[in-house]
Structure formats: structure tokens, C-alpha cells
C-alpha atoms as a PDB file:
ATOM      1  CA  UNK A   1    -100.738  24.376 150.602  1.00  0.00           C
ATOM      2  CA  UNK A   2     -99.456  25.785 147.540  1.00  0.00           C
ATOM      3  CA  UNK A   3     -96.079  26.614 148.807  1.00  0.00           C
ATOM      4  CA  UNK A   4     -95.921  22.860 150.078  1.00  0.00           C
ATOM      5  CA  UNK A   5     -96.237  21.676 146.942  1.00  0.00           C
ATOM      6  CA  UNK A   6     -94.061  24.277 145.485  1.00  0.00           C
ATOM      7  CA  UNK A   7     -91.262  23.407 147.877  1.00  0.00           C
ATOM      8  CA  UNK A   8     -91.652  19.637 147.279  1.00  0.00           C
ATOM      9  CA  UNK A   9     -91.751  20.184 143.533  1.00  0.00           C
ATOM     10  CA  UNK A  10     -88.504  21.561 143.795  1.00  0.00           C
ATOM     11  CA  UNK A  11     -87.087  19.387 145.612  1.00  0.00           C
ATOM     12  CA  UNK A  12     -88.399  16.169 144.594  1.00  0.00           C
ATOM     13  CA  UNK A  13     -86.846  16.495 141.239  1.00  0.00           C
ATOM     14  CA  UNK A  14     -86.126  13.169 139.782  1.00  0.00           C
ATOM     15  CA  UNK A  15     -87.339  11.473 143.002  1.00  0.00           C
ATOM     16  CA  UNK A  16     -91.254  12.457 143.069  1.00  0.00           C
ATOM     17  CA  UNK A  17     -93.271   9.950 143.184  1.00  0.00           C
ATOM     18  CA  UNK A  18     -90.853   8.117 146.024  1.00  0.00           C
ATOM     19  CA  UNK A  19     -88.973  11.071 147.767  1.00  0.00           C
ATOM     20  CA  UNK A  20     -87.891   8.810 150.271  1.00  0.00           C
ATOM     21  CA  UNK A  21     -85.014   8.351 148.092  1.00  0.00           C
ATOM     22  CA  UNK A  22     -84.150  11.391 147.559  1.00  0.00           C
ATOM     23  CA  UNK A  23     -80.003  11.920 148.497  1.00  0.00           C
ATOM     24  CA  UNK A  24     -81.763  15.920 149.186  1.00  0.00           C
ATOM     25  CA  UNK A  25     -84.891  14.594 150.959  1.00  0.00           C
ATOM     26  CA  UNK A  26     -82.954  12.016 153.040  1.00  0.00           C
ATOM     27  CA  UNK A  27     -80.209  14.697 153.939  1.00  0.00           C
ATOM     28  CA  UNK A  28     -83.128  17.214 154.881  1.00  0.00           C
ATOM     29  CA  UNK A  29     -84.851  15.095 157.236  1.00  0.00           C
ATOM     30  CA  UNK A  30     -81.563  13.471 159.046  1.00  0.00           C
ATOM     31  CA  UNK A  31     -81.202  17.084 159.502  1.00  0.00           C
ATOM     32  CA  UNK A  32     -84.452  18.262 160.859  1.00  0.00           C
ATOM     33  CA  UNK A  33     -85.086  15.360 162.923  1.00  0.00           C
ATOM     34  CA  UNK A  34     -82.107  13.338 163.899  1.00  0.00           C
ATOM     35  CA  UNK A  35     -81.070   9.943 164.290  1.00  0.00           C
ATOM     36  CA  UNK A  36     -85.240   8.863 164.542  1.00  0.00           C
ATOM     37  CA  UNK A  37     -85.272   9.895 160.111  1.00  0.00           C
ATOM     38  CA  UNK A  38     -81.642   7.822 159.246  1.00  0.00           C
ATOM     39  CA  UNK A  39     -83.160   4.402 157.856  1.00  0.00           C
ATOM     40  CA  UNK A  40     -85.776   6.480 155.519  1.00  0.00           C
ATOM     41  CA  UNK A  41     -88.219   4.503 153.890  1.00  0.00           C
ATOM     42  CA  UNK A  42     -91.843   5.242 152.607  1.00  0.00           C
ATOM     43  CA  UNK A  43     -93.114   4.104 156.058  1.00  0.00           C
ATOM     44  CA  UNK A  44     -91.090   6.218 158.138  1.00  0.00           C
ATOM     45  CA  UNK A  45     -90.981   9.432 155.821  1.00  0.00           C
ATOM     46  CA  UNK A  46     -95.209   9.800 155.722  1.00  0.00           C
ATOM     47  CA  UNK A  47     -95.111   8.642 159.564  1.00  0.00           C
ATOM     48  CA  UNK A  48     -92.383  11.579 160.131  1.00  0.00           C
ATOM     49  CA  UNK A  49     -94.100  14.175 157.804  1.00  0.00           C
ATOM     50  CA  UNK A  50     -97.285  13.312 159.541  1.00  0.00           C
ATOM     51  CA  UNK A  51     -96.158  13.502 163.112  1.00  0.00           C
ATOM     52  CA  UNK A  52     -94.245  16.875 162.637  1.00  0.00           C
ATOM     53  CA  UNK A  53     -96.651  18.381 160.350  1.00  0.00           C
ATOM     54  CA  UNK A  54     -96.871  21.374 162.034  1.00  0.00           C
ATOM     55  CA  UNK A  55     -93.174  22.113 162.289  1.00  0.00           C
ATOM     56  CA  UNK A  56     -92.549  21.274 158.679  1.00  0.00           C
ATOM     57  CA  UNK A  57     -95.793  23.515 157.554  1.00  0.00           C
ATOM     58  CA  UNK A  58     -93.770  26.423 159.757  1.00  0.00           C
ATOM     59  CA  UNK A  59     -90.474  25.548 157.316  1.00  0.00           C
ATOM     60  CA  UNK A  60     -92.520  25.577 154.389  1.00  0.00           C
ATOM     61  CA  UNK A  61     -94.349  29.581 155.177  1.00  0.00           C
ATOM     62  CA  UNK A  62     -90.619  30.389 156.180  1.00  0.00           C
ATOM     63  CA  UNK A  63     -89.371  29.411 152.619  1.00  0.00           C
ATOM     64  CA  UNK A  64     -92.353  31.040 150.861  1.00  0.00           C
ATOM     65  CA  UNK A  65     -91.720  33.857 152.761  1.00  0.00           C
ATOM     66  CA  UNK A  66     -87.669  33.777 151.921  1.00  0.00           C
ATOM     67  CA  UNK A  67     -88.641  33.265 148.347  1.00  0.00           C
ATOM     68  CA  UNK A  68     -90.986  36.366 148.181  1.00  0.00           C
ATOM     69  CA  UNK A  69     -87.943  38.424 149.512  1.00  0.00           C
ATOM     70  CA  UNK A  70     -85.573  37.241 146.963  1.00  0.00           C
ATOM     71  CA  UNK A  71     -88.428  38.358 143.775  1.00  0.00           C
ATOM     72  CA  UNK A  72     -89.261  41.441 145.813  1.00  0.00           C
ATOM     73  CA  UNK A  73     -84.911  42.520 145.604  1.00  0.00           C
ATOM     74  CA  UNK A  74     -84.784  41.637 142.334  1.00  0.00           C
END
């Protein structure tokens, strides 16, 4: 849970309390889920994080786990 909400920290930079906006946020999901993420709103993005919440909680413990390697080189 904490590295979720690290992650969306990050990310969510000027855009937090509606990430749906976000250029980032929008460009993510297009990515990771195709044509059903391209008219985001606030509807579709908790309906999409909700319904692939076990795919994005894999992306999330892969980026924790990327970040820990980049302090661990340093």
C-alpha cells in the first residue's frame, strides 16, 4: 500500500486530487489498457483501477522493487 501511494504521489504531481487529467496518468493507462482507457474521466479511471487492481498492484511491487535496486547501486 505504501508503494501505491508512493507511485501515485509521484506521479500525480499537479494533478492529485483529479488524476484523470493527468497528460502522464492518461498516457499510462492508454498504454496499459488500450483503446477501453482513451476517453478518461473520473468514472472510467476508478472503474479501470478497480477492475484491474490486481495487475496494477503487480506494476506497483515491480516499481518498488526497481526503485530499491536503483538506492541499493547507488
Amino acid at each position: 500500500m505504501i508503494e501505491a501511494l508512493r507511485y501515485y504521489w509521484i506521479i500525480a504531481r499537479g494533478y492529485r486530487l483529479n488524476p484523470w487529467n493527468s497528460p502522464y496518468i492518461r498516457w499510462r493507462f492508454e498504454t496499459f489498457f488500450g483503446p477501453e482507457a482513451a476517453p478518461l474521466d473520473a468514472r472510467k479511471f476508478f472503474a479501470l483501477s478497480w477492475k484491474y487492481r490486481a495487475q496494477m498492484e503487480e506494476f506497483i511491487a515491480w516499481v518498488g522493487q526497481r526503485r530499491r535496486e536503483q538506492r541499493a547501486h547507488r
